[in-house]
N, C-alpha and C. Protein backbone atom coordinates (compact mmCIF):
# COMPACT_ATOMS: atom_id res chain seq x y z
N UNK A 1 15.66 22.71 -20.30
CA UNK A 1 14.21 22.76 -20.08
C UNK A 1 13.88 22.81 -18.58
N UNK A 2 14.68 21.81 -17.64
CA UNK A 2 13.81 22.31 -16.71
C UNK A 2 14.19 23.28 -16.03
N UNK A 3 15.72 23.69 -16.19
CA UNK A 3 15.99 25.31 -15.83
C UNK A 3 14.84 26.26 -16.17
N UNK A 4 14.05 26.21 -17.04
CA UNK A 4 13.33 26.98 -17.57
C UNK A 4 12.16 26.73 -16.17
N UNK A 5 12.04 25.14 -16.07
CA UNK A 5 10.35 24.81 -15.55
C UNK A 5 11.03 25.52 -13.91
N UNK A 6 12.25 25.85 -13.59
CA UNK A 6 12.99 25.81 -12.27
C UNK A 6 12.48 27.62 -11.86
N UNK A 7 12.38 28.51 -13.49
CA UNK A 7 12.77 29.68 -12.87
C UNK A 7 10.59 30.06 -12.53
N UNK A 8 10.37 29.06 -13.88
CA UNK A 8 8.98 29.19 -13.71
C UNK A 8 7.96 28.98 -12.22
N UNK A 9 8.59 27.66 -11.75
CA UNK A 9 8.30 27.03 -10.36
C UNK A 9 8.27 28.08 -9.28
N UNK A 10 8.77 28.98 -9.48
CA UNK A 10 9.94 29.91 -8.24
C UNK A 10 8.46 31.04 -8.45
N UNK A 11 8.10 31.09 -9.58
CA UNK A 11 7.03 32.32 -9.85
C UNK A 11 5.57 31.71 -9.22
N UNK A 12 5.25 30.60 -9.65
CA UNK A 12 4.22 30.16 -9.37
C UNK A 12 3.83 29.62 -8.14
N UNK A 13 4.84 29.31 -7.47
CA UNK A 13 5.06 29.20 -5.85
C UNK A 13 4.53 30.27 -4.78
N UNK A 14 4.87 31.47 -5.55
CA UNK A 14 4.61 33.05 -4.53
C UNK A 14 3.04 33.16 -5.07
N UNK A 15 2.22 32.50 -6.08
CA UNK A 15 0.92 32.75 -6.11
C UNK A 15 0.10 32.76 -4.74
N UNK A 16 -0.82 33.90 -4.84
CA UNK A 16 -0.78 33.71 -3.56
C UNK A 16 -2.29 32.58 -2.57
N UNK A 17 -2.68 32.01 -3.62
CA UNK A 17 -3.99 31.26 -3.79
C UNK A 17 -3.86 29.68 -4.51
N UNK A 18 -3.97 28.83 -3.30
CA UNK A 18 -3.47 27.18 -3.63
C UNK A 18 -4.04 26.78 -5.03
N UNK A 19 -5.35 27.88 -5.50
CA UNK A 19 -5.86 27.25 -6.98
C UNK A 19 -5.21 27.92 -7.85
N UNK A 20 -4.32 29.37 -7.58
CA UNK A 20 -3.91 29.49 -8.90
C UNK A 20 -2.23 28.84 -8.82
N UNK A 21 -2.35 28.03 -7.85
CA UNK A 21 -0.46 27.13 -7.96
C UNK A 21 -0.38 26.12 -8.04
N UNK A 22 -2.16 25.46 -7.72
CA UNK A 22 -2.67 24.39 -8.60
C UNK A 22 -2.47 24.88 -10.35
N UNK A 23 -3.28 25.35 -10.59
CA UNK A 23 -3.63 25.42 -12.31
C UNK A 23 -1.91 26.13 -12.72
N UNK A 24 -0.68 26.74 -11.94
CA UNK A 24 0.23 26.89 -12.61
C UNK A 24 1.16 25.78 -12.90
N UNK A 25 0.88 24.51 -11.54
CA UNK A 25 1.34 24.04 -11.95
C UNK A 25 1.08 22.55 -12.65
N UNK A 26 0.14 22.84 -13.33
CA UNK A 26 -0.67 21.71 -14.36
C UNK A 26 -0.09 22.23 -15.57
N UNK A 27 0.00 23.24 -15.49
CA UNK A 27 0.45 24.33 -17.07
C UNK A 27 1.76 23.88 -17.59
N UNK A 28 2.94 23.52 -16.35
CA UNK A 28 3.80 22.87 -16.37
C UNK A 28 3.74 21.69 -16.71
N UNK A 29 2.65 20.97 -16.86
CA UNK A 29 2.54 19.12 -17.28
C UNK A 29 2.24 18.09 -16.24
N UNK A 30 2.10 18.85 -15.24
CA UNK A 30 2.03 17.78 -13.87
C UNK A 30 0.95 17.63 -13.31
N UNK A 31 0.86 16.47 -13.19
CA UNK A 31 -0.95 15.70 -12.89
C UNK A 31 -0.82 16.20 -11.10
N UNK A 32 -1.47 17.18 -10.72
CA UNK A 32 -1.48 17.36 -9.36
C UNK A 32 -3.24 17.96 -9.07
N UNK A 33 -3.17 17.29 -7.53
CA UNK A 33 -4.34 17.91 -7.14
C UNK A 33 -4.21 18.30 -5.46
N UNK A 34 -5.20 18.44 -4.93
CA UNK A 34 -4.49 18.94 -3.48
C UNK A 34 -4.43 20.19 -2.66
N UNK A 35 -3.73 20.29 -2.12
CA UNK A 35 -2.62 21.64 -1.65
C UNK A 35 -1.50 21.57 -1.49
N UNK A 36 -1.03 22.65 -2.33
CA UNK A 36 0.34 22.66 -2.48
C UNK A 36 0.60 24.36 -1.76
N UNK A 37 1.30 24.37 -0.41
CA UNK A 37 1.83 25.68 0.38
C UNK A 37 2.18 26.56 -0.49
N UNK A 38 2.44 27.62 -0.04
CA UNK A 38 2.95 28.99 -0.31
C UNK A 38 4.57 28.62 -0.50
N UNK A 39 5.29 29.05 -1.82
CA UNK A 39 6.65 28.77 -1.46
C UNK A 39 6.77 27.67 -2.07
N UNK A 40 6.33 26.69 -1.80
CA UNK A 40 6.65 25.19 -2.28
C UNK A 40 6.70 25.22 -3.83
N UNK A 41 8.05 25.13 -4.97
CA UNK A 41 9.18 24.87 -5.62
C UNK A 41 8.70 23.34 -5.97
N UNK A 42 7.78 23.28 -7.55
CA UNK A 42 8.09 22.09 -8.01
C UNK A 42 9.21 21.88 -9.76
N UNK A 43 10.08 21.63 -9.56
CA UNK A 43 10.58 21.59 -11.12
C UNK A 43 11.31 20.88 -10.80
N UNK A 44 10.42 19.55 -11.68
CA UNK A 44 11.18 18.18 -11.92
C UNK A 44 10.73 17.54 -13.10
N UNK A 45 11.06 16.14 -13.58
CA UNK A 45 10.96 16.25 -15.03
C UNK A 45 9.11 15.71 -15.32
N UNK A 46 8.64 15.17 -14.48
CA UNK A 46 7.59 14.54 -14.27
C UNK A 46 6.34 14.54 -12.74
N UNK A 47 5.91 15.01 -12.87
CA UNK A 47 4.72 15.05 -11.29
C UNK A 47 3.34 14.27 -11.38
N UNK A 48 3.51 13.38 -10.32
CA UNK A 48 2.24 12.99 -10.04
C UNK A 48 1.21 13.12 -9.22
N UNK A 49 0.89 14.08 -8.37
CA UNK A 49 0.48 14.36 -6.89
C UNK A 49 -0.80 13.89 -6.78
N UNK A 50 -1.65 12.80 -6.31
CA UNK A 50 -2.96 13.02 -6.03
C UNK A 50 -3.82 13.33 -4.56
N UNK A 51 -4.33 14.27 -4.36
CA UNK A 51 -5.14 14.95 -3.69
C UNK A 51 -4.36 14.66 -2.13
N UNK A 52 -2.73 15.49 -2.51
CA UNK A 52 -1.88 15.51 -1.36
C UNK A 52 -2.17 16.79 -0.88
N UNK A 53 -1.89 17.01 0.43
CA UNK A 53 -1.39 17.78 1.13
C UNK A 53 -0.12 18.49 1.45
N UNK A 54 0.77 19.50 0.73
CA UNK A 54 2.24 19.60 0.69
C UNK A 54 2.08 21.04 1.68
N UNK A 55 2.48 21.11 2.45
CA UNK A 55 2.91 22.36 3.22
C UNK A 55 3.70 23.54 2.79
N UNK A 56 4.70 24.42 3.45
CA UNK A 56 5.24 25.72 2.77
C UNK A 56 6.56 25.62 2.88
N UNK A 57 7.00 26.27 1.44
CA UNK A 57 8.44 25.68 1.85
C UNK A 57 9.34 24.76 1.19
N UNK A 58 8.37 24.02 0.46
CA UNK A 58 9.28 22.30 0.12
C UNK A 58 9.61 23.21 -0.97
N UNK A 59 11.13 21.84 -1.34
CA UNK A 59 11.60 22.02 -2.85
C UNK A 59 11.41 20.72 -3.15
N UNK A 60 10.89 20.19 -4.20
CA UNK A 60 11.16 19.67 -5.12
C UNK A 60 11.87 19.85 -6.77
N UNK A 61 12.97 19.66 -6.92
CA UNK A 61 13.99 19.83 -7.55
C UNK A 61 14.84 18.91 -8.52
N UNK A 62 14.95 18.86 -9.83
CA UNK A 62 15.85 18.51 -10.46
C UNK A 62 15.61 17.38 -11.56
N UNK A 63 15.91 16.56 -12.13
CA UNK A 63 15.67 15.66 -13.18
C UNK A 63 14.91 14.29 -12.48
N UNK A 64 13.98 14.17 -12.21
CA UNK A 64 13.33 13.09 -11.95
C UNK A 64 11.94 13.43 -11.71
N UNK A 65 11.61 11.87 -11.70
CA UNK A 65 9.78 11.57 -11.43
C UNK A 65 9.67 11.84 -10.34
N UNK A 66 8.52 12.65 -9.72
CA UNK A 66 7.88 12.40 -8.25
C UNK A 66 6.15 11.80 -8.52
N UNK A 67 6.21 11.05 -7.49
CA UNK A 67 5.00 10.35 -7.59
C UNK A 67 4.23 10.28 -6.15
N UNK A 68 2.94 10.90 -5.46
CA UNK A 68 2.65 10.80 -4.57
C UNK A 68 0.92 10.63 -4.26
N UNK A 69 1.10 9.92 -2.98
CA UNK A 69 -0.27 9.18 -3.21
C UNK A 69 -1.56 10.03 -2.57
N UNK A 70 -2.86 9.42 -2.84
CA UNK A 70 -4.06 10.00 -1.68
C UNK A 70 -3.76 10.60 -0.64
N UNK A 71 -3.99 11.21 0.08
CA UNK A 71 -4.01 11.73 1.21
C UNK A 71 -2.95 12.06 2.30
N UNK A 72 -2.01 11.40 1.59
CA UNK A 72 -0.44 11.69 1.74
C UNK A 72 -0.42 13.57 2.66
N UNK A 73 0.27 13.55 3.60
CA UNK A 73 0.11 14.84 3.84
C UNK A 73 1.90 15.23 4.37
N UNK A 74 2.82 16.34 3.77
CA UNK A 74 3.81 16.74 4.09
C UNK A 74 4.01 17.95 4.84
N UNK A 75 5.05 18.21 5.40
CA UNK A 75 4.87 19.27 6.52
C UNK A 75 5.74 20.40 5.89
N UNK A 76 6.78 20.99 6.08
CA UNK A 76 7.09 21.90 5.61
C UNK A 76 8.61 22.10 5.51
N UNK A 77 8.96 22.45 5.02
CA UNK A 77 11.12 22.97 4.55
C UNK A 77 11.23 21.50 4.17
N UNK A 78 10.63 20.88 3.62
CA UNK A 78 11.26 19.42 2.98
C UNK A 78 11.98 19.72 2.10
N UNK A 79 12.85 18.97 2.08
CA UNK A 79 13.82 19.05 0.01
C UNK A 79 14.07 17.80 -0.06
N UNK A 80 13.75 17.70 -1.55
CA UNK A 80 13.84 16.64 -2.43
C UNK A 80 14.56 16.96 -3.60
N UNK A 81 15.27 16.36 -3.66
CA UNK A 81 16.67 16.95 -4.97
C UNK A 81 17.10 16.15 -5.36
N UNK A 82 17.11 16.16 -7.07
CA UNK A 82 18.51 15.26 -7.58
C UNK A 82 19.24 15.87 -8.47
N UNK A 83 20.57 15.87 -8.05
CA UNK A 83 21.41 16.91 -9.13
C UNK A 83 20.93 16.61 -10.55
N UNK A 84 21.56 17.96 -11.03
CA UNK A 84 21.36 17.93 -13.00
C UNK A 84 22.44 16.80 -13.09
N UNK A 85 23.76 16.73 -12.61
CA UNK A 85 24.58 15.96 -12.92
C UNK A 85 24.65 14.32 -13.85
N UNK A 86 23.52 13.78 -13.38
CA UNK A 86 22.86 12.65 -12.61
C UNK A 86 22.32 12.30 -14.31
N UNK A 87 21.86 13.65 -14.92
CA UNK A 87 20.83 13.28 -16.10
C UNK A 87 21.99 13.56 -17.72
N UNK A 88 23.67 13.79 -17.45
CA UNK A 88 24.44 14.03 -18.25
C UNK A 88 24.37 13.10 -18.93
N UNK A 89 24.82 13.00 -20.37
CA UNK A 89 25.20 11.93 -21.14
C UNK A 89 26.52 10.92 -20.64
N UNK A 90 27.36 11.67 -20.11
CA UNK A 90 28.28 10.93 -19.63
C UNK A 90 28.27 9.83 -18.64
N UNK A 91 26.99 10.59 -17.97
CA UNK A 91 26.67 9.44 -16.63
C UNK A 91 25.29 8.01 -16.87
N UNK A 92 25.31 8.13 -18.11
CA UNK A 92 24.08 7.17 -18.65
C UNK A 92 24.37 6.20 -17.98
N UNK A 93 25.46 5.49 -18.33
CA UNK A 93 25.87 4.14 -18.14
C UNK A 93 25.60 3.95 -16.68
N UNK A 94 25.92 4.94 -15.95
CA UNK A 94 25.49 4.78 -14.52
C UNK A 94 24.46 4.41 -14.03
N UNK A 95 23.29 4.56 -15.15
CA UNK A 95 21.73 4.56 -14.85
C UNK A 95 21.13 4.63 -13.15
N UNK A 96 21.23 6.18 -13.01
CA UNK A 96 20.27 6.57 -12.11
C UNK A 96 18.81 6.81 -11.98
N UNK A 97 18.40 6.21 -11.10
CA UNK A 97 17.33 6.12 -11.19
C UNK A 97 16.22 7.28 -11.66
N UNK A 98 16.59 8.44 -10.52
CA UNK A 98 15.90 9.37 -10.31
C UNK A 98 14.41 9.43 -10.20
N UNK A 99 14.30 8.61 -9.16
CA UNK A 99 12.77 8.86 -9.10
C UNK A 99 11.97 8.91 -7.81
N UNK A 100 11.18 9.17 -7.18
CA UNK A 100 10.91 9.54 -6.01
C UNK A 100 9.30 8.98 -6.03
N UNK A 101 8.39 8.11 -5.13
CA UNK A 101 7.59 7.37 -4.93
C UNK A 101 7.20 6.81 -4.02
N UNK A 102 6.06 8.13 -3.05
CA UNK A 102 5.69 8.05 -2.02
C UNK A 102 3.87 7.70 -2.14
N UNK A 103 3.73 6.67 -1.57
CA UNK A 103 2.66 5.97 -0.52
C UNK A 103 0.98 7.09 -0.65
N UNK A 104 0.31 6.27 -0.68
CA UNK A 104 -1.13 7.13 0.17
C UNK A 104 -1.11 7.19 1.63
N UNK A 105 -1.18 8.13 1.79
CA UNK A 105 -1.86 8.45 3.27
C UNK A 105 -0.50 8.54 4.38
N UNK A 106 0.55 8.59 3.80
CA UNK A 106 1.86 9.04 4.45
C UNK A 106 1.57 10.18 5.72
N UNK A 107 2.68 10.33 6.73
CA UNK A 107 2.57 11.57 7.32
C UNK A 107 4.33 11.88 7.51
N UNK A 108 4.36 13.06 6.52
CA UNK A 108 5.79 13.44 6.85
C UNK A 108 6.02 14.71 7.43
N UNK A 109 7.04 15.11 8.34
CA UNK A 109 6.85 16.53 9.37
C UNK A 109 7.75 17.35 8.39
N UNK A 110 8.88 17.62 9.10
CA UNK A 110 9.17 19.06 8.68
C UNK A 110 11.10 18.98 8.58
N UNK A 111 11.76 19.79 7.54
CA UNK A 111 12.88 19.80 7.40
C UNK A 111 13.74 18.26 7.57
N UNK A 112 13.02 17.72 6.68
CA UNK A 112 13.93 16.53 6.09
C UNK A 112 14.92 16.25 4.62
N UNK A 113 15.37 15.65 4.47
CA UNK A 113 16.69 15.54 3.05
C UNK A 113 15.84 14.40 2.38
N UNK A 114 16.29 14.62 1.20
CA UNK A 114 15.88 13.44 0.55
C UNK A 114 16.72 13.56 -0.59
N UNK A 115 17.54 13.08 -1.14
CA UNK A 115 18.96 12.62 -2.32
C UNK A 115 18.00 11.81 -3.51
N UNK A 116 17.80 12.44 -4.65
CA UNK A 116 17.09 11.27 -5.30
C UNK A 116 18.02 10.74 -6.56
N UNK A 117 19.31 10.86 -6.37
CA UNK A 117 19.92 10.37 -7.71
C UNK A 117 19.32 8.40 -7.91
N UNK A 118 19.08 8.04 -7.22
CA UNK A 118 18.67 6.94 -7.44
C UNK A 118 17.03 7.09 -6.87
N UNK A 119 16.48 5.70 -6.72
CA UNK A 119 14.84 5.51 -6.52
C UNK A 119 15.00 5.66 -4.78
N UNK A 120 13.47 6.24 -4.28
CA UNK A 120 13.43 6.09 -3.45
C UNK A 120 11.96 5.92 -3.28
N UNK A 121 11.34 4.98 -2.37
CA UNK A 121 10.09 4.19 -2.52
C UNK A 121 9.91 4.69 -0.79
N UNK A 122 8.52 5.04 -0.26
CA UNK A 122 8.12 4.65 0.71
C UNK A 122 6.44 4.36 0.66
N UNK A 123 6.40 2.80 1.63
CA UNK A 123 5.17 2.57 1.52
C UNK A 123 3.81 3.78 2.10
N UNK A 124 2.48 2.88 1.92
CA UNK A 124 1.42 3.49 2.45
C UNK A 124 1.53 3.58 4.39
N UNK A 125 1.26 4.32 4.55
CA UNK A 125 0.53 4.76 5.68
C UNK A 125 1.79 4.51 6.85
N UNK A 126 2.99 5.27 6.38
CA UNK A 126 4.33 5.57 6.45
C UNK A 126 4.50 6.56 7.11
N UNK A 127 4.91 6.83 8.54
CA UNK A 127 5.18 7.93 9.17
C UNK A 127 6.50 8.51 8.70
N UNK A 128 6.87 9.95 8.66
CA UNK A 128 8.50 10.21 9.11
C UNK A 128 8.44 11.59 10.17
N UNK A 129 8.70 11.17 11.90
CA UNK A 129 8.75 12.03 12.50
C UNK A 129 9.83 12.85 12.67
N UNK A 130 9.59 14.21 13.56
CA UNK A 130 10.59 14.35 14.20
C UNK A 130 11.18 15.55 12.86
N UNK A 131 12.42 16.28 13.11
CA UNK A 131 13.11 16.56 12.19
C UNK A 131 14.65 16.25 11.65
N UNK A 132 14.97 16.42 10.77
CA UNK A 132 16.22 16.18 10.54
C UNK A 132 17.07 14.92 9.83
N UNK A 133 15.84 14.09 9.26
CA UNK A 133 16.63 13.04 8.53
C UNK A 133 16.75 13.27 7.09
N UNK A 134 17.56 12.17 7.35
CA UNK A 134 18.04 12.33 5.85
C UNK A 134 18.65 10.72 4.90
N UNK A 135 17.95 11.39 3.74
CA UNK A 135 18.11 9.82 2.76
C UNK A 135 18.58 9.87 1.75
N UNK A 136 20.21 8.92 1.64
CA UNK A 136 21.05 9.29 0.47
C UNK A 136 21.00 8.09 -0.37
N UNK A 137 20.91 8.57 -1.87
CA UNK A 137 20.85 7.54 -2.69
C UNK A 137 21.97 7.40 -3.43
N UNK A 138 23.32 8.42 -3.28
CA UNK A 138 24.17 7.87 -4.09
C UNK A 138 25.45 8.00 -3.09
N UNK A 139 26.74 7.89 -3.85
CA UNK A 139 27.59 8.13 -2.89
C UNK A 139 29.15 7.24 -3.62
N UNK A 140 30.30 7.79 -3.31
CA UNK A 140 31.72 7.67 -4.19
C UNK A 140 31.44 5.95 -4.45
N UNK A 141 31.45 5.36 -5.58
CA UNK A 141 31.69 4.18 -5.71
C UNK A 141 30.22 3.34 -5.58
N UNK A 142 29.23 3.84 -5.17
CA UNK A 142 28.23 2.91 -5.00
C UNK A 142 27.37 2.72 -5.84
N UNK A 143 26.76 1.61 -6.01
CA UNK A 143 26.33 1.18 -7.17
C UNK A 143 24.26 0.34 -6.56
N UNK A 144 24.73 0.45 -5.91
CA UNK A 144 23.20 -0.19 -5.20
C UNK A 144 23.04 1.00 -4.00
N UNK A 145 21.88 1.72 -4.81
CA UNK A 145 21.73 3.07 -4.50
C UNK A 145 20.34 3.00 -3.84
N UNK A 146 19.11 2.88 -4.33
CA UNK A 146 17.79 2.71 -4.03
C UNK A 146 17.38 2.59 -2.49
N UNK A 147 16.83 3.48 -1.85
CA UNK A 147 15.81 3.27 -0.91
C UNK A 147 14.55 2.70 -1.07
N UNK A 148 13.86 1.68 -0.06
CA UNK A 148 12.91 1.31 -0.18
C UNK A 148 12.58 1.57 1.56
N UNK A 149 11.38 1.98 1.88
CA UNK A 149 10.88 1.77 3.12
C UNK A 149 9.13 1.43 2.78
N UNK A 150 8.86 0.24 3.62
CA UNK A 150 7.94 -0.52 3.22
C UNK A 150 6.77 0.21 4.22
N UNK A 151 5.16 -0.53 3.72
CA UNK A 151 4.02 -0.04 4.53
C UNK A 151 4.44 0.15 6.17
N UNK A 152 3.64 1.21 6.62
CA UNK A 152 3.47 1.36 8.25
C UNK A 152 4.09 1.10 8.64
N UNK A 153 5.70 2.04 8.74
CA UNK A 153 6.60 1.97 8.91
C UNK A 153 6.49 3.69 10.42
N UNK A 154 7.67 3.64 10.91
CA UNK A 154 7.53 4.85 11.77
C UNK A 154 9.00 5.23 11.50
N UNK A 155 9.62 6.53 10.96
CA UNK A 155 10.95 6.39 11.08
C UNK A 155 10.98 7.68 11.89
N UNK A 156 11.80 7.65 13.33
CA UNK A 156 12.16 8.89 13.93
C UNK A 156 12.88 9.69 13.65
N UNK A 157 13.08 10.67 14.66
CA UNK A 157 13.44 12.01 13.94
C UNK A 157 14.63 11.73 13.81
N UNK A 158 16.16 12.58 13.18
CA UNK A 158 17.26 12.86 12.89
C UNK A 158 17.61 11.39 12.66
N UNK A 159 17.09 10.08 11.53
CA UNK A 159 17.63 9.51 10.90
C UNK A 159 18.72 9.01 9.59
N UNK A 160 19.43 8.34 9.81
CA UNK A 160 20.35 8.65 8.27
C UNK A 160 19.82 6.95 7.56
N UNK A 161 19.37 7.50 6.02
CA UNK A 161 19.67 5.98 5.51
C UNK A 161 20.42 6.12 4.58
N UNK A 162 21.35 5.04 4.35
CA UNK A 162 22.54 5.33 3.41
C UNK A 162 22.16 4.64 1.87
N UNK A 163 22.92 4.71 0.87
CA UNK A 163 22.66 4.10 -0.40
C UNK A 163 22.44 2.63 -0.33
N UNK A 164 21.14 1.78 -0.73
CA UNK A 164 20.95 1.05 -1.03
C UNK A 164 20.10 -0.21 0.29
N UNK A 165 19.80 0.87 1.51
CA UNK A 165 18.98 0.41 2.59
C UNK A 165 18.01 0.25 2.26
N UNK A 166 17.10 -0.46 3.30
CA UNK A 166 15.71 -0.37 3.38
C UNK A 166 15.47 -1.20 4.53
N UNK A 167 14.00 -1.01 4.73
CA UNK A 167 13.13 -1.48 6.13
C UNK A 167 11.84 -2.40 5.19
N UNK A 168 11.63 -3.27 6.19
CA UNK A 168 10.36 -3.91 5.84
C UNK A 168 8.81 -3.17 6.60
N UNK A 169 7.86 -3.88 5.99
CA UNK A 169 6.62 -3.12 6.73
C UNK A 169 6.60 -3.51 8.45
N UNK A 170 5.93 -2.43 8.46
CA UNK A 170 5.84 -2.23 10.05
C UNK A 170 7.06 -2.45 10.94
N UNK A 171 8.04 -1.53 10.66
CA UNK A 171 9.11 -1.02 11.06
C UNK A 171 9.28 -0.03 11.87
N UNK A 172 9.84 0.32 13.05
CA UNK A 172 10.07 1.49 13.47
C UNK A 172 11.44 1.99 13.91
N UNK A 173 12.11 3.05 13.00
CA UNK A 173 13.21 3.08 13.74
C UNK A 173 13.76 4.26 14.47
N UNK A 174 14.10 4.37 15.64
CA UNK A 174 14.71 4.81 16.82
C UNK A 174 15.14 6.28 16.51
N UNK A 175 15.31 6.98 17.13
CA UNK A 175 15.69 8.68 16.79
C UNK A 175 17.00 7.97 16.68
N UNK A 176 17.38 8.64 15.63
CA UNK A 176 19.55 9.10 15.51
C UNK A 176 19.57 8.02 15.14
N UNK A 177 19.07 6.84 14.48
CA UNK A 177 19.40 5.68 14.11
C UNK A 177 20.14 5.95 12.72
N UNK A 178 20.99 4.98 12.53
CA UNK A 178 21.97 4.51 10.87
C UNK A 178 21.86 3.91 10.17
N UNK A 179 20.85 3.98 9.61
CA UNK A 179 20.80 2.31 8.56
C UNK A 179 21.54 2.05 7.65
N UNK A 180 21.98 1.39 7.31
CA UNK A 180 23.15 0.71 6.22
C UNK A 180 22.93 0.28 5.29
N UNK A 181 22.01 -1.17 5.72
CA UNK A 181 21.56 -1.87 5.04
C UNK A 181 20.35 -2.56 4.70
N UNK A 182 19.82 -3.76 4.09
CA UNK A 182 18.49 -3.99 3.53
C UNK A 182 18.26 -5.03 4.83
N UNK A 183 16.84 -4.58 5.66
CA UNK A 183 16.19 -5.27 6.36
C UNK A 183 15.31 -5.63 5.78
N UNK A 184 14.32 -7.02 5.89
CA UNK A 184 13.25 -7.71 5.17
C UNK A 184 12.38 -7.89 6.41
N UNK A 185 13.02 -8.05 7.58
CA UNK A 185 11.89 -8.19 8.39
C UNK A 185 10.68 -6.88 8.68
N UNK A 186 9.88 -8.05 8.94
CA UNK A 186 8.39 -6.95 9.37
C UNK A 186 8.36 -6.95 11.10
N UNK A 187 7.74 -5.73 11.59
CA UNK A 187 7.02 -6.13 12.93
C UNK A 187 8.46 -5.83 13.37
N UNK A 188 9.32 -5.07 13.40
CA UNK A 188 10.61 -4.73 14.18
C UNK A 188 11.37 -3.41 14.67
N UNK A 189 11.74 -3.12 15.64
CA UNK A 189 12.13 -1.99 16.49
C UNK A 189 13.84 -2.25 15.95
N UNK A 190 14.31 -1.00 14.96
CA UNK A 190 15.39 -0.57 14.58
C UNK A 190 15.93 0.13 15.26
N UNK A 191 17.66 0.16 15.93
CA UNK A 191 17.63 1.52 16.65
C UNK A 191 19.69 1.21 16.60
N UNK A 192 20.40 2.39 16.37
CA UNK A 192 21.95 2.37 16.63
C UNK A 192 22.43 2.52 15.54
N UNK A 193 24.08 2.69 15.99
CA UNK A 193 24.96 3.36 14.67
C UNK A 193 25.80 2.51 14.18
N UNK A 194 25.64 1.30 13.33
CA UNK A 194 24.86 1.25 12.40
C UNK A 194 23.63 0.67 13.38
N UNK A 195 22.13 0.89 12.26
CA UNK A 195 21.29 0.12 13.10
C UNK A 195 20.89 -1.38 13.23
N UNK A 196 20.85 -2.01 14.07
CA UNK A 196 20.20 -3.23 14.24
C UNK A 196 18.99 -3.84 14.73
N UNK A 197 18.70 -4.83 14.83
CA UNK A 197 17.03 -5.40 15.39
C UNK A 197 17.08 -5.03 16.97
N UNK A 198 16.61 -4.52 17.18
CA UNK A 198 16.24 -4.47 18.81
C UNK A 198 15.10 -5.26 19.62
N UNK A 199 13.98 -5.60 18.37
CA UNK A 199 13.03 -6.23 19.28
C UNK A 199 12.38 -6.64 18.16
N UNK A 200 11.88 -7.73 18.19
CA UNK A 200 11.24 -8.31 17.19
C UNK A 200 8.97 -8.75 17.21
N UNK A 201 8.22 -8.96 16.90
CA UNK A 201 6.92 -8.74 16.87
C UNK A 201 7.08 -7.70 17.61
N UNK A 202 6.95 -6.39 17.30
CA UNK A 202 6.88 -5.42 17.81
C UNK A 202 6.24 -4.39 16.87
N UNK A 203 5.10 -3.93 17.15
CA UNK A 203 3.90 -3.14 16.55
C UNK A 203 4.07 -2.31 16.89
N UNK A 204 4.53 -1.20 16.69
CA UNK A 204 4.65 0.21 16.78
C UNK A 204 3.19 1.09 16.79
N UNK A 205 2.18 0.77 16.22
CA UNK A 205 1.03 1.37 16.99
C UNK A 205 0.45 0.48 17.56
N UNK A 206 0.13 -0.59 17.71
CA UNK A 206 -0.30 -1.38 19.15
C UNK A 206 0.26 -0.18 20.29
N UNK A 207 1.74 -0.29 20.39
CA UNK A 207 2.32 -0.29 21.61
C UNK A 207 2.32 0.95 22.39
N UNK A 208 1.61 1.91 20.93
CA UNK A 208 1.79 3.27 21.40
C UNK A 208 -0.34 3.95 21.41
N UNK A 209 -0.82 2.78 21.59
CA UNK A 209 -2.51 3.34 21.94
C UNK A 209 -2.64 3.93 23.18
């Protein structure tokens, strides 16, 4: 089936008018409103978009939920993917998440990764600058897969987060940074390979008015 919704997506993408790629892709089952670019590839098993902004270009791809909030606005060559693999009978037991669950009022730029065999959560009013990061949710042997990145967060450009990281709210972390693992603190400057605390009450838009 969604091979089918995959070859359909690919047609309704080249429409050349955001209302008729709106209404194609409601036809498909997916609660969306918005703009959705020229190009932009949705076939996944479930869509939620409300009155986002998606640019030209993105894929969204493969067996899972996407869920995205108000005013949320994305920039362009994003991919979001989770293999078919992921949704086999064989791999049940594995229970992947597959689901993808982004924030109101987000601002994400341009040519980023996103791995969704497991969940990946980012809060409201959630920057991701810069280009080139990338967020993996699975990986040989791992079992605590899930991304979480919490409210008003800033993550710079060419970031890696690995299976089963996350940041707390009001986070910012550093271009080329590594995250590993689960941070809880709020109010903190992330930065290094792997990354660590660099500075602590530290407001990332305070500091940058």
């Amino acid at each position: 089936m969604l091979k089918v919704k995959l070859a359909l997506a690919v047609l309704i993408s080249i429409l050349p008018f955001n209302f008729l790629r709106l209404l194609g892709y409601r036809l498909l089952g997916y609660k969306i409103s918005g703009r959705i670019g020229f190009g932009t590839v949705i076939a996944v098993s479930s869509a939620n978009i409300e009155k986002a902004k998606i640019g030209a270009f993105n894929l969204f791809v493969g067996p899972m939920t996407v869920k995205i909030g108000k005013g949320t606005s994305i920039g362009m060559l994003n991919v979001f993917t989770c293999g078919f693999w992921t949704a086999l009978p064989e791999n049940a037991r594995k229970r992947y998440a597959r689901a993808l669950t982004i924030g109101a009022d987000v601002l994400m730029t341009s040519g980023n990764y996103f791995d969704l065999a497991g969940a990946f959560t980012m809060g409201d009013r959630t920057w991701v600058g810069g280009v080139g990061s990338q967020f993996w949710t699975h990986g040989a042997g791992t079992t605590d897969r899930d991304i979480e990145i919490g409210h008003d967060c800033y993550i710079g450009s060419a970031v890696r987060f690995a299976p089963g990281s996350a940041v707390g709210d009001n986070t910012i972390v550093a271009l080329g940074s590594v995250v590993t693992k689960k941070f809880t603190d709020t109010k903190v400057m992330l930065g290094g390979v792997p990354a660590t605390i660099l500075k602590r009450e530290y407001d990332w838009r305070l500091e940058n008015e």
